[in-house]
Protein backbone atom coordinates (compact mmCIF):
# COMPACT_ATOMS: atom_id res chain seq x y z
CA UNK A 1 100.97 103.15 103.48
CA UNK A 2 103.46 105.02 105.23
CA UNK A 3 100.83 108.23 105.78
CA UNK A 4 98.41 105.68 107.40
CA UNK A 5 101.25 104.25 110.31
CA UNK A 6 101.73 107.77 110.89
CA UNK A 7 97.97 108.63 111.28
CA UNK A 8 97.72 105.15 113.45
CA UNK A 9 100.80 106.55 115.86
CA UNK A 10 99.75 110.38 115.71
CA UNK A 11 96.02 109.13 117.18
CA UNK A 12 97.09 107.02 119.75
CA UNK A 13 99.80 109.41 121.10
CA UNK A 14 96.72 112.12 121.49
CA UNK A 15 95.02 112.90 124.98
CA UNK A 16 91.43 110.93 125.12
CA UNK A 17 88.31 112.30 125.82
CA UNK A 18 86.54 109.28 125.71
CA UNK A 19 87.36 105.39 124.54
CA UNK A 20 84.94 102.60 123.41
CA UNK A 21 85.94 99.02 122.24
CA UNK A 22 83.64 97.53 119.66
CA UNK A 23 82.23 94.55 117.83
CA UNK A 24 80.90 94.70 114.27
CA UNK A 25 79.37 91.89 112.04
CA UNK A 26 77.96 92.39 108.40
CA UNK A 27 77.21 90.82 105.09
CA UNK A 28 79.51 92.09 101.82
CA UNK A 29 78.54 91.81 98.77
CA UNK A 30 82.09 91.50 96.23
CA UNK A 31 83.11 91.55 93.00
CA UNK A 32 86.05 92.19 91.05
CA UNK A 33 86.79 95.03 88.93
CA UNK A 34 88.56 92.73 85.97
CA UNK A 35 90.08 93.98 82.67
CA UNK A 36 91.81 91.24 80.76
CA UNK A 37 95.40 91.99 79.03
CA UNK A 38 93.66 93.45 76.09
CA UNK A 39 91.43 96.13 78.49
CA UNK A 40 88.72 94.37 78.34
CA UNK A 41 86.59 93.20 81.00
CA UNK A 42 84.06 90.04 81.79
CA UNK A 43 80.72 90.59 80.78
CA UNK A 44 79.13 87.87 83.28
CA UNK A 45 81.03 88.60 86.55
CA UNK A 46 78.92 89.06 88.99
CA UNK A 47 78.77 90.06 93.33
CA UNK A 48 78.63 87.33 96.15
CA UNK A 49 78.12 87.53 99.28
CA UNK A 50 80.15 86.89 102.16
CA UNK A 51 80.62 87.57 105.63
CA UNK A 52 82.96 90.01 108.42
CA UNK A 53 83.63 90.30 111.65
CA UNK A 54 85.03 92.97 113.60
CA UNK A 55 86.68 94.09 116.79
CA UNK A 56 88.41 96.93 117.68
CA UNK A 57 89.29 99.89 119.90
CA UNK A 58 87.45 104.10 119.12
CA UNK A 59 89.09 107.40 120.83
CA UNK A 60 87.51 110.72 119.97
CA UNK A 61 90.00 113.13 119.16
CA UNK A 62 90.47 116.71 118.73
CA UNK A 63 86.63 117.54 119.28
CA UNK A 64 83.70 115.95 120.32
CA UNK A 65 82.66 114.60 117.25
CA UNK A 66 85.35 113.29 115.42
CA UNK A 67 86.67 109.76 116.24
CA UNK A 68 89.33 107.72 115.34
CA UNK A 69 89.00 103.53 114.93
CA UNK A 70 91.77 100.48 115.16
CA UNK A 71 90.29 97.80 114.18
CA UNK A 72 91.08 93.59 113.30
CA UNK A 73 89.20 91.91 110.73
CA UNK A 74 88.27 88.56 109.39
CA UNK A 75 86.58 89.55 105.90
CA UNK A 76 85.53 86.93 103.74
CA UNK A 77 85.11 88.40 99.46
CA UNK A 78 84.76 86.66 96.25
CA UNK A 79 82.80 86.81 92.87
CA UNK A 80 81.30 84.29 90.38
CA UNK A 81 81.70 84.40 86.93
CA UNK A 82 81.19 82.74 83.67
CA UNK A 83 82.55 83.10 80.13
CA UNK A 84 80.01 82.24 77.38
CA UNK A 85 82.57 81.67 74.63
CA UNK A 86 84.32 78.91 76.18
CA UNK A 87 81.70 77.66 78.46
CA UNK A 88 83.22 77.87 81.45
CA UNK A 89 81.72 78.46 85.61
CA UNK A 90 84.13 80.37 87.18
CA UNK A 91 83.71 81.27 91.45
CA UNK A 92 86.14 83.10 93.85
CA UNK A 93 85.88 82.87 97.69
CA UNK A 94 88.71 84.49 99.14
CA UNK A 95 89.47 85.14 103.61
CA UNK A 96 91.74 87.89 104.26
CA UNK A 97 92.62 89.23 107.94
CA UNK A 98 93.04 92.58 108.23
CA UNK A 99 93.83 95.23 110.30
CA UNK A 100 92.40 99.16 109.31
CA UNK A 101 92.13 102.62 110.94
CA UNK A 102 89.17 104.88 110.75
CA UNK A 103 88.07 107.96 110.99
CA UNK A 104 84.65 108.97 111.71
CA UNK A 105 82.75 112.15 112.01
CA UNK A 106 79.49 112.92 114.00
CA UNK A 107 77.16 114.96 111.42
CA UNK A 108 74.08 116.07 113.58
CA UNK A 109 72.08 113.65 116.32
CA UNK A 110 68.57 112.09 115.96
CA UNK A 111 66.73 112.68 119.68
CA UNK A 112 69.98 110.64 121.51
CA UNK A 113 70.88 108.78 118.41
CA UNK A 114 74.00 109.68 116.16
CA UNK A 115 73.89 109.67 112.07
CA UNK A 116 77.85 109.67 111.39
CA UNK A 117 80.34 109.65 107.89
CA UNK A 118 82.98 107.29 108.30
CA UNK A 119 86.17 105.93 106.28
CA UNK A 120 88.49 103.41 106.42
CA UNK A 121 91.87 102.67 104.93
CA UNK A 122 92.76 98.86 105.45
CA UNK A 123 96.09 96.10 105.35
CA UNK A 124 94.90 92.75 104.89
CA UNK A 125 96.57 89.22 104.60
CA UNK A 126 95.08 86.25 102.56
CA UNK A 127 94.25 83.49 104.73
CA UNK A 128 92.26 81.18 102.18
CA UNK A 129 91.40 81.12 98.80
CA UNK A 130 89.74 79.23 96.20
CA UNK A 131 88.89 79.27 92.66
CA UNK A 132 85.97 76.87 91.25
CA UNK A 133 86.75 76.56 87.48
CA UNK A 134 84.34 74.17 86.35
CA UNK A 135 84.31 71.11 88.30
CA UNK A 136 88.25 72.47 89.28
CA UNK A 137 89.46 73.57 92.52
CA UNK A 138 91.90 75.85 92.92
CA UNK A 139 93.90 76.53 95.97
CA UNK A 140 94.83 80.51 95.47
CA UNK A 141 97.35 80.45 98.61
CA UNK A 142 101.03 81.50 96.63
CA UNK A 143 98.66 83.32 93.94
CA UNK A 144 100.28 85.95 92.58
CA UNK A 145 97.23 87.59 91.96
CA UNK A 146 95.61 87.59 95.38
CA UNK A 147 98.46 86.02 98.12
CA UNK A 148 99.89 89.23 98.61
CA UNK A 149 98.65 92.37 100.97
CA UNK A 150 96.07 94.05 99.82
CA UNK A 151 95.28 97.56 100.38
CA UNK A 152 91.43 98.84 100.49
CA UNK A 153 89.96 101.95 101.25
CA UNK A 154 85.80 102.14 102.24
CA UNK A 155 83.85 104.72 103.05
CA UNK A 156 79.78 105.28 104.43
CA UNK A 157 77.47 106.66 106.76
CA UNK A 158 76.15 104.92 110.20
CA UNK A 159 73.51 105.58 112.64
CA UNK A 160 74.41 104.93 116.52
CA UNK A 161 72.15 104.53 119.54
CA UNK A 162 72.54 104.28 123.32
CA UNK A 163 70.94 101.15 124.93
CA UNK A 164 72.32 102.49 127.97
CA UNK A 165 74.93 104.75 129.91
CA UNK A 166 77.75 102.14 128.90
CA UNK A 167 76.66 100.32 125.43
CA UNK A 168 75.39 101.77 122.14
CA UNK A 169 74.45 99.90 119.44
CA UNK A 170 75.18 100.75 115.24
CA UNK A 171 74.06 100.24 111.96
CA UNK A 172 76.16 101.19 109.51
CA UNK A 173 76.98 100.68 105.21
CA UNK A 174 79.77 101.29 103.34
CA UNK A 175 81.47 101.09 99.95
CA UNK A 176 85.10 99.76 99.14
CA UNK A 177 87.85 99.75 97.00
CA UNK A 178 91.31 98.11 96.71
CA UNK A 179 93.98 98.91 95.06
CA UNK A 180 95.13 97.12 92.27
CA UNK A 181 95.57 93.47 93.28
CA UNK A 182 97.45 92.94 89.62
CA UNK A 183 98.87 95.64 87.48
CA UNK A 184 99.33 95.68 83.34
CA UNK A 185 102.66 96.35 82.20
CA UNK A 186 103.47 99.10 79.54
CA UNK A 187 103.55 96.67 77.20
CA UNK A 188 100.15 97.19 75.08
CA UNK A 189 99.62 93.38 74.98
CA UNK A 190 99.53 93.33 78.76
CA UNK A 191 96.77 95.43 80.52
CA UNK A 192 95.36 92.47 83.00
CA UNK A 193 94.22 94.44 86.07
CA UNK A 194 92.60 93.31 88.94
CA UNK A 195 90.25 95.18 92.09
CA UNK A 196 88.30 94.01 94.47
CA UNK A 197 84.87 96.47 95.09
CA UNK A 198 82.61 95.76 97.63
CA UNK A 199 79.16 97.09 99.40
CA UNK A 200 78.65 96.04 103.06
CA UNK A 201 75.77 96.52 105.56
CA UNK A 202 76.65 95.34 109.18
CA UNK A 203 75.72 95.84 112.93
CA UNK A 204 77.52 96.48 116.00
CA UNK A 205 78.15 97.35 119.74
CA UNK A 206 79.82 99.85 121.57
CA UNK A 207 81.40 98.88 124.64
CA UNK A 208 82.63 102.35 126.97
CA UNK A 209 85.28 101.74 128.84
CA UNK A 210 86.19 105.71 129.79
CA UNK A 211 83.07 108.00 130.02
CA UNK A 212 83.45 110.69 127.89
């Protein structure tokens, strides 16, 4: 975590070429990548959807093409589930805020639009949570498994295109990762582990507010 404040403070201490402001909304579909403290995992988990929103300021950097991204984020993830051997329903719908850097790169252009790679690396709060266990509610705020910051890195490919001199529009998809939300023990009889992996497709605007 330390390497990304540094990136955050090394990019915003660099000369500008050009600066944009955006807003971004998308679907995500999440799951969890679950093992059980035996290793195992759960054969019937499966994605949900859910919904983010997005705003944030872009600099390009060094050259022409590369960019960098600060960014706030109310992201919405979850998972349903069920467990054949007991007979239990099991559903997770989880709101974090978060706040991410990115860094993306310009690969060729399209007549005037832009196809682009692009990662993020991300800190994110829980804001609400909830577990369905049956005909159960359960309130996941002071969860040890998912009240507690969570660290996820994505990473995709976008297409951008001017509408005019001042606004662009985007389409863009990416995959994510977190790390480990819970982690096993060395003890053998305690391997419980817990990720959150997700697949999102959104839209968004451009906004320049220093011509490049």
């Amino acid at each position: 975590m330390k390497k990304i404040t540094l990136l955050i403070f090394l990019c915003l201490g660099i000369t500008s070429f050009g600066q944009q402001i955006y807003i971004e909304g998308g679907k995500t579909m999440s799951s969890f990548d679950y093992k059980n403290s035996q290793g195992g995992g759960l054969d019937n988990l499966q994605a949900s959807p859910h919904s983010f929103m997005t705003v944030g300021y872009r600099n390009q950097i060094f050259t022409k093409n590369l960019n960098v991204s600060l960014g706030t984020s109310y992201a919405g993830y979850g998972a349903i589930g069920s467990d054949d051997s007991v007979g239990n329903y099991m559903e997770w719908d989880i709101n974090y805020l978060e706040f991410n850097v990115g860094l993306d790169y310009e690969l060729f252009k399209i007549k005037k639009g832009k196809l682009y790679l692009k990662g993020i690396a991300s800190m994110a709060f829980l804001l609400q949570g909830s577990q369905t266990l049956n005909n159960m509610v359960i309130d996941l705020k002071d969860n040890d498994n998912f009240d507690k910051t969570l660290y996820n890195f994505t990473g995709g490919f976008g297409f951008s295109h001017p509408i005019s001199d001042n606004l662009s529009f985007y389409v863009q998809y990416m995959r994510g990762r977190s790390i480990t939300l819970k982690e096993g023990t060395a003890v053998t009889s305690d391997q419980e582990q817990l990720r959150i992996v997700s697949d999102n497709i959104s839209f968004g605007l451009l906004i320049n507010i220093l011509k490049k």
